[in-house]
PDB file of N, CA and C in Angstrom:
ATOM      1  N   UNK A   1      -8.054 -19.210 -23.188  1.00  0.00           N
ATOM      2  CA  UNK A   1      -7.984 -17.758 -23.230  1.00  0.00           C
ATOM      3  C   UNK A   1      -8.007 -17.229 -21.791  1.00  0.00           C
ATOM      4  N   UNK A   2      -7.018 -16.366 -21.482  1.00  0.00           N
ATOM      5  CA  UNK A   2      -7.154 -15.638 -20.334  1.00  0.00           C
ATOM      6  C   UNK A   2      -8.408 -14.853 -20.167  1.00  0.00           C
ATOM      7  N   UNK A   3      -9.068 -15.119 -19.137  1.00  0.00           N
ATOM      8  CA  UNK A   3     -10.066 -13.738 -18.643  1.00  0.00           C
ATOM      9  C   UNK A   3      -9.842 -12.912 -17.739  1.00  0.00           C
ATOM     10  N   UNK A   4      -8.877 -13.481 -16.818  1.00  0.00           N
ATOM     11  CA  UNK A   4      -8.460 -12.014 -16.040  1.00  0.00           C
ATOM     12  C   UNK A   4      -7.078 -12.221 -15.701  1.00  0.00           C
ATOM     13  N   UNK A   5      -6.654 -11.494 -15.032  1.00  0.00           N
ATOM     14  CA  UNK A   5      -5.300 -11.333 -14.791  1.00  0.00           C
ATOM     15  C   UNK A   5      -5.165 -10.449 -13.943  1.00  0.00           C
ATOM     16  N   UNK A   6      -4.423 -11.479 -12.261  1.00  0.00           N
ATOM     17  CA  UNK A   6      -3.984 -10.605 -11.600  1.00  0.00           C
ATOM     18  C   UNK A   6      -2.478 -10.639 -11.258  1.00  0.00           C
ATOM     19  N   UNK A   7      -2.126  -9.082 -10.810  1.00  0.00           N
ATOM     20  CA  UNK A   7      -0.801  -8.480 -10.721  1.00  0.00           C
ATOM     21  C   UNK A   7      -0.905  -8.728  -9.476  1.00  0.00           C
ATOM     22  N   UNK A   8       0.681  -9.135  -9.028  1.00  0.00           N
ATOM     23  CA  UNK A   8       1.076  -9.078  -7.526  1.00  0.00           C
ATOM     24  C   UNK A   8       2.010  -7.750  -7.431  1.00  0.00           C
ATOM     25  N   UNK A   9       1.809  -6.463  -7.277  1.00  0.00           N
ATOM     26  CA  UNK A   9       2.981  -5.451  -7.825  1.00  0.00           C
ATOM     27  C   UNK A   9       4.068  -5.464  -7.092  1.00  0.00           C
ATOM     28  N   UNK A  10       4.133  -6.378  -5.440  1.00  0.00           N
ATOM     29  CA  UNK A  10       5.445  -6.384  -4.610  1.00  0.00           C
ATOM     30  C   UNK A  10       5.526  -5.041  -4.022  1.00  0.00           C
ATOM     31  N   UNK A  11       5.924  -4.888  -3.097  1.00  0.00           N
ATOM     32  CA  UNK A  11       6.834  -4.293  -2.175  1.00  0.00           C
ATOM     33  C   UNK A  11       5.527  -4.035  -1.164  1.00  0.00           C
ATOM     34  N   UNK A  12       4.598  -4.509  -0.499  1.00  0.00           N
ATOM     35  CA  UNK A  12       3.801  -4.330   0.319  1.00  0.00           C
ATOM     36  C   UNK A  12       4.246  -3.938   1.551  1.00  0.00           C
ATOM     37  N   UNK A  13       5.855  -4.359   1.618  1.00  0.00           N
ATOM     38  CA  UNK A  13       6.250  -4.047   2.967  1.00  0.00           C
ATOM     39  C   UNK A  13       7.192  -2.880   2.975  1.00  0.00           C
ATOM     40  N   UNK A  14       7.010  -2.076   2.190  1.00  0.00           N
ATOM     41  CA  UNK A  14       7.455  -0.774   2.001  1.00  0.00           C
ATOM     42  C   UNK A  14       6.199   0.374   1.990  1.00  0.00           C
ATOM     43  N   UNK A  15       6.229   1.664   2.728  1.00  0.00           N
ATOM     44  CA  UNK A  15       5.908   2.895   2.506  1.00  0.00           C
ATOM     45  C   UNK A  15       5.324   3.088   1.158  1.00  0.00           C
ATOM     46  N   UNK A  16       4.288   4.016   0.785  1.00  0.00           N
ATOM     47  CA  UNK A  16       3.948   4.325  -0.508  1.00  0.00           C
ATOM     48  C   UNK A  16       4.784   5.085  -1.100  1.00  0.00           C
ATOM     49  N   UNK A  17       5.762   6.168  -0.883  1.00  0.00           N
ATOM     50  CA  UNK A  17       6.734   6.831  -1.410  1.00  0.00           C
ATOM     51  C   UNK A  17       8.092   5.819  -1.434  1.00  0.00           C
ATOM     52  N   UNK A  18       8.217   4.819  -1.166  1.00  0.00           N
ATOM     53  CA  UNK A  18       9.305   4.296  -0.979  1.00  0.00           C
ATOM     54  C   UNK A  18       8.968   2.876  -2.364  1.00  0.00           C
ATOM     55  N   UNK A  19       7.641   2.681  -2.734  1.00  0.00           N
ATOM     56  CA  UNK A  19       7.549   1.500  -3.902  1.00  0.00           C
ATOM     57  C   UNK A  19       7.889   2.430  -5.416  1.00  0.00           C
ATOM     58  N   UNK A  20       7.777   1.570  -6.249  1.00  0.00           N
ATOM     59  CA  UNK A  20       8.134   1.791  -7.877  1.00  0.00           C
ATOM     60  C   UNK A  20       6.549   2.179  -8.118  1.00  0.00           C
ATOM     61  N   UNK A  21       6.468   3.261  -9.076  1.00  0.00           N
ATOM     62  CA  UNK A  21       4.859   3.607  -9.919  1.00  0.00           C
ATOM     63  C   UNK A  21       5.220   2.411 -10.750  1.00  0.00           C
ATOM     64  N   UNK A  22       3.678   2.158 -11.572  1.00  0.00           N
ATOM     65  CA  UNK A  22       3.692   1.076 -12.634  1.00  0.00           C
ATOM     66  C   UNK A  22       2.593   1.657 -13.536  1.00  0.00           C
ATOM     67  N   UNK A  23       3.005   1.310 -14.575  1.00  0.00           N
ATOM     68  CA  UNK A  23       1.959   1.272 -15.810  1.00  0.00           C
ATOM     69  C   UNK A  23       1.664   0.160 -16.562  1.00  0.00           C
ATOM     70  N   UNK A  24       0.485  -0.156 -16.916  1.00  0.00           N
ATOM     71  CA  UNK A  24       0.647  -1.654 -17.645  1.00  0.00           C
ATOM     72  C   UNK A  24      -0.180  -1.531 -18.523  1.00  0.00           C
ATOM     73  N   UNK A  25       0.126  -1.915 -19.656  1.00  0.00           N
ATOM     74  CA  UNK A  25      -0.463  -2.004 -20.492  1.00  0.00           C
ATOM     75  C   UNK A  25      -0.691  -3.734 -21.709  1.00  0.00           C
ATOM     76  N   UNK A  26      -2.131  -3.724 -22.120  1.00  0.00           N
ATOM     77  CA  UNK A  26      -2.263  -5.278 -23.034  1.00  0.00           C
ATOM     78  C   UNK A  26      -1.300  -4.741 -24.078  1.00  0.00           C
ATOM     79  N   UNK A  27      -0.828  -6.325 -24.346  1.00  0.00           N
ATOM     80  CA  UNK A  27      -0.401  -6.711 -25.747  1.00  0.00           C
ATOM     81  C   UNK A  27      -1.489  -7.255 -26.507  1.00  0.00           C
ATOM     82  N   UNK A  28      -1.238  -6.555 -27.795  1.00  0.00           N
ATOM     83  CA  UNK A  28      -2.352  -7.104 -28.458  1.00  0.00           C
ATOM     84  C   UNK A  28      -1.630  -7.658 -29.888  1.00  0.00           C
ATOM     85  N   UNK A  29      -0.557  -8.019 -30.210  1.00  0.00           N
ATOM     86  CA  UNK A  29       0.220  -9.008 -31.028  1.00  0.00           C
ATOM     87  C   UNK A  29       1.685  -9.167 -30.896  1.00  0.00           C
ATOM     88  N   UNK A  30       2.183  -9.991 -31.366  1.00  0.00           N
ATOM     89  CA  UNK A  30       3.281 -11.172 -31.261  1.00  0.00           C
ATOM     90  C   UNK A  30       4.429  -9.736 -31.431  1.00  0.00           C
ATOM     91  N   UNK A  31       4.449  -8.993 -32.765  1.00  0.00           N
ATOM     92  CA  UNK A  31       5.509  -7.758 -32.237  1.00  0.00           C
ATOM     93  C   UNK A  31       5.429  -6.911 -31.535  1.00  0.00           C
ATOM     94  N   UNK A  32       4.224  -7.415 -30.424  1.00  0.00           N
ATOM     95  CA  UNK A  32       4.488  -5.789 -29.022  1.00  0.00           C
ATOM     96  C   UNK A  32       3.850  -5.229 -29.312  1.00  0.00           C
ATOM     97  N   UNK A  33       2.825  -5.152 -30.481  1.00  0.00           N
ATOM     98  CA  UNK A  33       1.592  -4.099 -30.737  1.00  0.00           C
ATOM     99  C   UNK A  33       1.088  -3.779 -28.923  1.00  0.00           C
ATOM    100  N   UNK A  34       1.301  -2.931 -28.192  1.00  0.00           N
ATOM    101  CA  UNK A  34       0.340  -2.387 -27.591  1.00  0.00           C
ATOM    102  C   UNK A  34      -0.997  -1.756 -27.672  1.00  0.00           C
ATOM    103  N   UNK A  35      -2.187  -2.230 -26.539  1.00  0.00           N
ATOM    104  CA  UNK A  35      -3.477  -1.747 -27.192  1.00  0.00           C
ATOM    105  C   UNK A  35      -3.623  -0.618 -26.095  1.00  0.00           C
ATOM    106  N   UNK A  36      -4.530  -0.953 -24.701  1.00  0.00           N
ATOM    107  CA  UNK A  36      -5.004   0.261 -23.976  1.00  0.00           C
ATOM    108  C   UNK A  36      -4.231  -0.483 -22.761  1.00  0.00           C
ATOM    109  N   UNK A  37      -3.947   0.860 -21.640  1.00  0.00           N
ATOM    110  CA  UNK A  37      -3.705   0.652 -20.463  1.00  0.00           C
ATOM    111  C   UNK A  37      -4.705  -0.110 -19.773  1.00  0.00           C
ATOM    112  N   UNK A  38      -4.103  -0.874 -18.322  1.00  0.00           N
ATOM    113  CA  UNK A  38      -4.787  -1.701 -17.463  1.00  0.00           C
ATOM    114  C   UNK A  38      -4.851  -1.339 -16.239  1.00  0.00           C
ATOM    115  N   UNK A  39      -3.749  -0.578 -15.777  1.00  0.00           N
ATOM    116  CA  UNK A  39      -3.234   0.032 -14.791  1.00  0.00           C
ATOM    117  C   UNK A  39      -1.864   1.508 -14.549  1.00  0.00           C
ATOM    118  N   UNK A  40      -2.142   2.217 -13.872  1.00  0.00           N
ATOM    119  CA  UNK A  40      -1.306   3.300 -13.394  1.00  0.00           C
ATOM    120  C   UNK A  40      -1.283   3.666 -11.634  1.00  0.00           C
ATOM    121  N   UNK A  41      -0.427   3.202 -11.254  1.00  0.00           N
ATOM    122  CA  UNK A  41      -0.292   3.166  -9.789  1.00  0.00           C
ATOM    123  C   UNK A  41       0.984   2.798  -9.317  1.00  0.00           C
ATOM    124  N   UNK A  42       0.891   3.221  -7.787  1.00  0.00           N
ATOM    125  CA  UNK A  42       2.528   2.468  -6.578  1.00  0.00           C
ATOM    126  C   UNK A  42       1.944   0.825  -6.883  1.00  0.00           C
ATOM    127  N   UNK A  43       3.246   0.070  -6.838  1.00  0.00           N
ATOM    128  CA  UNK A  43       3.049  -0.994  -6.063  1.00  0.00           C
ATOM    129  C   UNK A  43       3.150  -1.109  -4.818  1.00  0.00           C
ATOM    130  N   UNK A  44       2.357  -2.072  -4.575  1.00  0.00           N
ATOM    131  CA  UNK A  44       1.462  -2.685  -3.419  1.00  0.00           C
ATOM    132  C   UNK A  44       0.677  -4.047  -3.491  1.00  0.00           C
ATOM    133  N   UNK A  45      -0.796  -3.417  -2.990  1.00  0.00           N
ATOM    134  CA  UNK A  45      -1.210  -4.863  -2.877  1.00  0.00           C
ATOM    135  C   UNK A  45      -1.306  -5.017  -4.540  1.00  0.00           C
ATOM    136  N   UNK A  46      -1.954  -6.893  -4.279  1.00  0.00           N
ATOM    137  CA  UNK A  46      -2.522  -6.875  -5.825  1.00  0.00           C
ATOM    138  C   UNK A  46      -3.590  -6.646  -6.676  1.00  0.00           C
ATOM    139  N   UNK A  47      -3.838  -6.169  -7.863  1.00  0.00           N
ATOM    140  CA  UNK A  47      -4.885  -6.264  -8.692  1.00  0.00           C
ATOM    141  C   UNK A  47      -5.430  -7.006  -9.347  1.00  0.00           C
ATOM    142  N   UNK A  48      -7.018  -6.640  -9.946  1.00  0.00           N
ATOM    143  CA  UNK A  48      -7.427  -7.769 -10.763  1.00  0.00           C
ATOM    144  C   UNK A  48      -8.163  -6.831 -11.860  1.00  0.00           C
ATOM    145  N   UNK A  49      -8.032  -7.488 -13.298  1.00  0.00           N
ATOM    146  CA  UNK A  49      -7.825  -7.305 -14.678  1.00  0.00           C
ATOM    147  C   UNK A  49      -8.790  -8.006 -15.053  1.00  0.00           C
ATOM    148  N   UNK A  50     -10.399  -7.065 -15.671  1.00  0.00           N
ATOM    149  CA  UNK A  50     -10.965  -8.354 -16.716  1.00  0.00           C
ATOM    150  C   UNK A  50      -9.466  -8.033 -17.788  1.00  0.00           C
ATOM    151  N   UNK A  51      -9.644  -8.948 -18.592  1.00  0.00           N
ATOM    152  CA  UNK A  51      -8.358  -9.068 -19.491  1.00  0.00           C
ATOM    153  C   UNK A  51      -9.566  -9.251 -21.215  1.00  0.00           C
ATOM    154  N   UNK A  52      -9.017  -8.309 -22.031  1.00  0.00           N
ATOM    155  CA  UNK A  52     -10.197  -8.194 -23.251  1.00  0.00           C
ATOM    156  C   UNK A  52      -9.673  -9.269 -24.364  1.00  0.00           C
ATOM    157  N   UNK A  53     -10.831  -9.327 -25.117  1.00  0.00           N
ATOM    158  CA  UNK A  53     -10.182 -11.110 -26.210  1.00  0.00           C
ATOM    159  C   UNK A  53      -9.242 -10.675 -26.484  1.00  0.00           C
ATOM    160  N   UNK A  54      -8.609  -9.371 -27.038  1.00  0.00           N
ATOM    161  CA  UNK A  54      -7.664  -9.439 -28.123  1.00  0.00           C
ATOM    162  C   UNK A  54      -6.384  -9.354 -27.674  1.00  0.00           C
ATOM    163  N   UNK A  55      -6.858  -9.381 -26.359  1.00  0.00           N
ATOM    164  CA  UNK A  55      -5.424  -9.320 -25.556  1.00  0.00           C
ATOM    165  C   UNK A  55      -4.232 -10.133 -25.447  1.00  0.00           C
ATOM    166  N   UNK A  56      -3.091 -10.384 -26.249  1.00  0.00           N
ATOM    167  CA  UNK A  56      -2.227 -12.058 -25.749  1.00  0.00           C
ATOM    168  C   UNK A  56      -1.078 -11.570 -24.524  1.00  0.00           C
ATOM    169  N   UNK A  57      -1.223 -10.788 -24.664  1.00  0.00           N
ATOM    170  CA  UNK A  57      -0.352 -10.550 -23.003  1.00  0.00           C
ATOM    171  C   UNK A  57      -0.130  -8.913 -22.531  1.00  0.00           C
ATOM    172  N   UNK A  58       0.702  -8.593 -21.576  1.00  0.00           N
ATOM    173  CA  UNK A  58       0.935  -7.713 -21.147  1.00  0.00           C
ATOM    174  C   UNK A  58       2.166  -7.089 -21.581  1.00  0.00           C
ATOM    175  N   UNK A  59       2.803  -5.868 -21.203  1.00  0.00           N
ATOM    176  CA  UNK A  59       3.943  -4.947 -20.861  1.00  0.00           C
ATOM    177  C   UNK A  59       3.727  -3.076 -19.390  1.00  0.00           C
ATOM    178  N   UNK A  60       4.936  -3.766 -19.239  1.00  0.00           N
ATOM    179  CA  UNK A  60       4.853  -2.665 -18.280  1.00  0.00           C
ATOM    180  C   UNK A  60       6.082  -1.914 -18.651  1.00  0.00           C
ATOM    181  N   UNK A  61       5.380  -0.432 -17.636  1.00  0.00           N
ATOM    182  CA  UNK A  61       6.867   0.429 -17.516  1.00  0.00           C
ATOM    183  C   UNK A  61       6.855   0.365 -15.974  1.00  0.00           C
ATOM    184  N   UNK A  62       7.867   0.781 -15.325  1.00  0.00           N
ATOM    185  CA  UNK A  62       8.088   1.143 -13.828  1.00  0.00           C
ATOM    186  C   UNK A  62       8.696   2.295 -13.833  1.00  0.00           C
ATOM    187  N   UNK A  63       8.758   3.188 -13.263  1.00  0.00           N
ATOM    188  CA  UNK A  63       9.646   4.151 -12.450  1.00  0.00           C
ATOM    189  C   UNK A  63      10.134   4.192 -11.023  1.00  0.00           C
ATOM    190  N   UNK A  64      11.501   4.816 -10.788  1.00  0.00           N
ATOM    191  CA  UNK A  64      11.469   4.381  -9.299  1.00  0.00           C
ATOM    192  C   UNK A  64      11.270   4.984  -8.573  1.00  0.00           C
ATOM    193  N   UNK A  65      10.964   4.630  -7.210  1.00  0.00           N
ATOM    194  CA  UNK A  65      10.715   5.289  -6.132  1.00  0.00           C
ATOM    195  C   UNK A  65      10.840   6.997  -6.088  1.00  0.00           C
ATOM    196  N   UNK A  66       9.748   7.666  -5.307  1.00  0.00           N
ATOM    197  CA  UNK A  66      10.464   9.155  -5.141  1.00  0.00           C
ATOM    198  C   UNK A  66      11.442   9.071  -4.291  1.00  0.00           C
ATOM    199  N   UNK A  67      11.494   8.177  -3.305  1.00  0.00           N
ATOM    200  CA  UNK A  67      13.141   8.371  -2.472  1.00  0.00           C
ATOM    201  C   UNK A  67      13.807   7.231  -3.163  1.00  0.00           C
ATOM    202  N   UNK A  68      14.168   6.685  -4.285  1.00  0.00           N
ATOM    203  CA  UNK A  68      15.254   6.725  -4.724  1.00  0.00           C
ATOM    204  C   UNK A  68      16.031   7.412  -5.808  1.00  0.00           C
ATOM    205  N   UNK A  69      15.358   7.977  -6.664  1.00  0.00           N
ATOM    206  CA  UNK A  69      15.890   9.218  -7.630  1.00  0.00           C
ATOM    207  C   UNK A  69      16.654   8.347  -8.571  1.00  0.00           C
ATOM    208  N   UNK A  70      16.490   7.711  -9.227  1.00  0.00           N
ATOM    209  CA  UNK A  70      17.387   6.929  -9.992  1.00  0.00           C
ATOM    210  C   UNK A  70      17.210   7.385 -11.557  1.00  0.00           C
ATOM    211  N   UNK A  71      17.770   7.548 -12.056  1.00  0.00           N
ATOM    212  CA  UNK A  71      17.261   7.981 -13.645  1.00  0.00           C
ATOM    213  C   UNK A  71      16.924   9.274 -13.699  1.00  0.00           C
ATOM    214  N   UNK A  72      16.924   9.837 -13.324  1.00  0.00           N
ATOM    215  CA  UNK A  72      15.934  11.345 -12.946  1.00  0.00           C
ATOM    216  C   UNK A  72      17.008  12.309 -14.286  1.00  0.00           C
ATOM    217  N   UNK A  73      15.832  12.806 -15.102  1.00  0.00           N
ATOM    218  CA  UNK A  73      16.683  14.078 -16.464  1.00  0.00           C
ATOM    219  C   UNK A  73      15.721  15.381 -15.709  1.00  0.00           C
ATOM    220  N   UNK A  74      16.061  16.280 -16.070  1.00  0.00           N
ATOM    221  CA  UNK A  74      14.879  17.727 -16.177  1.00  0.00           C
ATOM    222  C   UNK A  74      13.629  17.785 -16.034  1.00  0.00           C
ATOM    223  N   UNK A  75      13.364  16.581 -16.803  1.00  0.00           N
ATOM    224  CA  UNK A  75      11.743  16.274 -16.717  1.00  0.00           C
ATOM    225  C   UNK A  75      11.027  15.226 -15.771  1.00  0.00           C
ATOM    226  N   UNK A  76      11.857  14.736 -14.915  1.00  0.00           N
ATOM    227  CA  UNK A  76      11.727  14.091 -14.031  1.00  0.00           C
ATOM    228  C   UNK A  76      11.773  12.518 -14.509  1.00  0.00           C
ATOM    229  N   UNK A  77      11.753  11.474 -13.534  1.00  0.00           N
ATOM    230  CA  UNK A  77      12.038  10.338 -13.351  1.00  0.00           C
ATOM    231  C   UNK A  77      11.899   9.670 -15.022  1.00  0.00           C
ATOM    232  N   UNK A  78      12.706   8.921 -15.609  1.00  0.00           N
ATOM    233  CA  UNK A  78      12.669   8.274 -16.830  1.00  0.00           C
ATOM    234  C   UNK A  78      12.096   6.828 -16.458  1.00  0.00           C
ATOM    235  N   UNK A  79      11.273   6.237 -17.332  1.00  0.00           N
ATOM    236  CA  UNK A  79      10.558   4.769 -17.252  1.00  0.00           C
ATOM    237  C   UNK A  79      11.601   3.873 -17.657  1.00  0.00           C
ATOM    238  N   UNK A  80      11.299   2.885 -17.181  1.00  0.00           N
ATOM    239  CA  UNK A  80      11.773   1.493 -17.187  1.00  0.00           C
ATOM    240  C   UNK A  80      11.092   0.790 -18.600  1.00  0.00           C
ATOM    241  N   UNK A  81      11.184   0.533 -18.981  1.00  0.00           N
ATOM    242  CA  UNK A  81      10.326  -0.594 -20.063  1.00  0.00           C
ATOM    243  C   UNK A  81      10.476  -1.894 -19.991  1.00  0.00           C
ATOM    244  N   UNK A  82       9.786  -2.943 -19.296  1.00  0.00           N
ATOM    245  CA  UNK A  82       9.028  -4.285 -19.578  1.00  0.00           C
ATOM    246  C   UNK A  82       9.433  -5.071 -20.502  1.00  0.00           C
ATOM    247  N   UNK A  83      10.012  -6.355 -21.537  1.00  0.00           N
ATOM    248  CA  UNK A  83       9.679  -6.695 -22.545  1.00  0.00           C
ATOM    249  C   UNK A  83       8.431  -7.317 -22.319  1.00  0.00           C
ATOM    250  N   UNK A  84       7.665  -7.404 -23.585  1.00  0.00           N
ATOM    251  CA  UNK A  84       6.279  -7.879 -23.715  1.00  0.00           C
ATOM    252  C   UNK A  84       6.284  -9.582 -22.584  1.00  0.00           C
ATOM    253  N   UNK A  85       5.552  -9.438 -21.989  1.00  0.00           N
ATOM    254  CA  UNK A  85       4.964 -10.799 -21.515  1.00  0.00           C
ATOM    255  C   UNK A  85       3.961 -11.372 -22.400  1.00  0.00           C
ATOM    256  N   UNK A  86       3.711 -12.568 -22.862  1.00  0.00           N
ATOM    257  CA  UNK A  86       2.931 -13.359 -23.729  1.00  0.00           C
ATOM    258  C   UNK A  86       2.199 -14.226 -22.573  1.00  0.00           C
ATOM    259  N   UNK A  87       0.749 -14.193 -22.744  1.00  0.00           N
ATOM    260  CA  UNK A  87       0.310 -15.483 -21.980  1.00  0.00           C
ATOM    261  C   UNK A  87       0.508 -16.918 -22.136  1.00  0.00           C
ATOM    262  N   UNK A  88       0.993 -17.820 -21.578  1.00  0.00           N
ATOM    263  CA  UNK A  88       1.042 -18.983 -21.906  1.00  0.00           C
ATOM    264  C   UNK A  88       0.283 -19.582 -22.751  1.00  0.00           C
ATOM    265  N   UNK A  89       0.733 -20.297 -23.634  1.00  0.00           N
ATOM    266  CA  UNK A  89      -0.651 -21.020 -24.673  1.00  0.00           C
ATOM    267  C   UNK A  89      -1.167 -21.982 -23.763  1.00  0.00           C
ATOM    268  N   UNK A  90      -2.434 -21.954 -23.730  1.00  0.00           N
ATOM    269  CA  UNK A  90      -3.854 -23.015 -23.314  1.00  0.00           C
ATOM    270  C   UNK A  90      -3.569 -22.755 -21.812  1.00  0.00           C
ATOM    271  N   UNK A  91      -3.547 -21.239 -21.333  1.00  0.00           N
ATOM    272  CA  UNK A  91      -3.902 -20.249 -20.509  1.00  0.00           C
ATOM    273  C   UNK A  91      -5.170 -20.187 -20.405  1.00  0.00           C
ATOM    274  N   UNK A  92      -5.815 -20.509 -19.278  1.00  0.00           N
ATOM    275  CA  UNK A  92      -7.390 -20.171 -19.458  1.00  0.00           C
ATOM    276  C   UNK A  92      -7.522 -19.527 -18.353  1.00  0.00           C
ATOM    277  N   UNK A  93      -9.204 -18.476 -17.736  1.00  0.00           N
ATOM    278  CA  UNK A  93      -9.394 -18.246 -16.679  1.00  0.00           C
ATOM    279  C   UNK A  93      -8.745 -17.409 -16.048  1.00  0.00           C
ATOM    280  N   UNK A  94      -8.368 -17.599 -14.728  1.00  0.00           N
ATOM    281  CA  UNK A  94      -7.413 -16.003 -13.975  1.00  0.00           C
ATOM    282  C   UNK A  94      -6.064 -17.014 -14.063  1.00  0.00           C
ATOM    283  N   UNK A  95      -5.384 -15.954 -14.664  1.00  0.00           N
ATOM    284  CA  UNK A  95      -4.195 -15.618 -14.650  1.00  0.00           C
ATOM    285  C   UNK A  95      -3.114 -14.903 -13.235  1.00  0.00           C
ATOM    286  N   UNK A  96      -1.885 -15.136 -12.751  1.00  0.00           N
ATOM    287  CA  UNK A  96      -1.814 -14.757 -11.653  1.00  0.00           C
ATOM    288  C   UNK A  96      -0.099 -14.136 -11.962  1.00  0.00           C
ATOM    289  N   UNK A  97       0.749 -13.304 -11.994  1.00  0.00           N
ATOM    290  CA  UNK A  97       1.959 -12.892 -12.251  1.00  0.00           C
ATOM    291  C   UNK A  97       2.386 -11.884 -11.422  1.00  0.00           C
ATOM    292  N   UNK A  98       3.595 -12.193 -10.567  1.00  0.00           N
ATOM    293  CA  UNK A  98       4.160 -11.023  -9.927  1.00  0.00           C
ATOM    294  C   UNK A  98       5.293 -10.457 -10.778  1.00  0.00           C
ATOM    295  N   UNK A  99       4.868  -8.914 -10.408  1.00  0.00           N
ATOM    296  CA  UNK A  99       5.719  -7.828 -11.406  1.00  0.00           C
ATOM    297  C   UNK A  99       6.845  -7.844 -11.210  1.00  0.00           C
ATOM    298  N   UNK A 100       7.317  -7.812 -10.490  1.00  0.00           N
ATOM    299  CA  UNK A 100       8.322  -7.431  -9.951  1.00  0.00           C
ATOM    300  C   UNK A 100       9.947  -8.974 -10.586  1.00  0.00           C
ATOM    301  N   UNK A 101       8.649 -10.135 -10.832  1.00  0.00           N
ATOM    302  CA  UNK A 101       9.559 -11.097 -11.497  1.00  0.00           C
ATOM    303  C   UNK A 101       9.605 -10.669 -13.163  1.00  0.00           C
ATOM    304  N   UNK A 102       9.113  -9.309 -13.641  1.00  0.00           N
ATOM    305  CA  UNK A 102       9.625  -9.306 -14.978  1.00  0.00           C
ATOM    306  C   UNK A 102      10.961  -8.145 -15.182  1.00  0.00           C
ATOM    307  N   UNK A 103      10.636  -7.625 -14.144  1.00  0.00           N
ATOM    308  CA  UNK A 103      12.153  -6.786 -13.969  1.00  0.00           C
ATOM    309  C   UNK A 103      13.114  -7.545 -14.003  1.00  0.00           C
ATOM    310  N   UNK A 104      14.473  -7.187 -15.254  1.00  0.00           N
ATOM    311  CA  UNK A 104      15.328  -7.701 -15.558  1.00  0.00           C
ATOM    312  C   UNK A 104      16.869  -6.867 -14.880  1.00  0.00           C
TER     313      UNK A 104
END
């Protein structure tokens, strides 16, 4: 069982207006049931996640940059959506995943 889980969110070598926001949230079953958020922030450095039992993996959204404007409707910047990440079976302990490798 995972107990924690840390995010590498990438772009450290970019400006704070110049990285992607992130949201992340646990998976808490096999069809993507989402449970509670883990995180809301720029990427940057990385974080660390107690990670809760019922948790079997993650999903994120991203948005992009304020200087790149990409997606942008009326209401401002539209999210990205994640497919669910699953933790590896006989995953134990800290967990370690950079975000930026689930962007497709």
């Amino acid at each position: 069982m995972v107990e924690q889980l840390t995010i590498d969110w990438g772009e450290t070598d970019k400006g704070p207006q110049d990285r992607k926001r992130w949201m992340g949230s646990w998976v808490v079953a096999r069809d993507g049931e989402e449970g509670e958020y883990f995180y809301e922030g720029v990427g940057g450095p990385a974080t660390t996640h107690p990670v809760p039992p019922e948790a079997i993996g993650i999903r994120l959204r991203w948005w992009p940059s304020e200087n790149e404007g990409i997606g942008q409707t009326q209401v401002g910047a539209m999210a990205n959506l994640v497919e669910p990440y699953f933790f590896p079976e006989g995953t134990s302990g800290t967990f370690t995943i950079a975000a930026l490798s689930l962007v497709r």
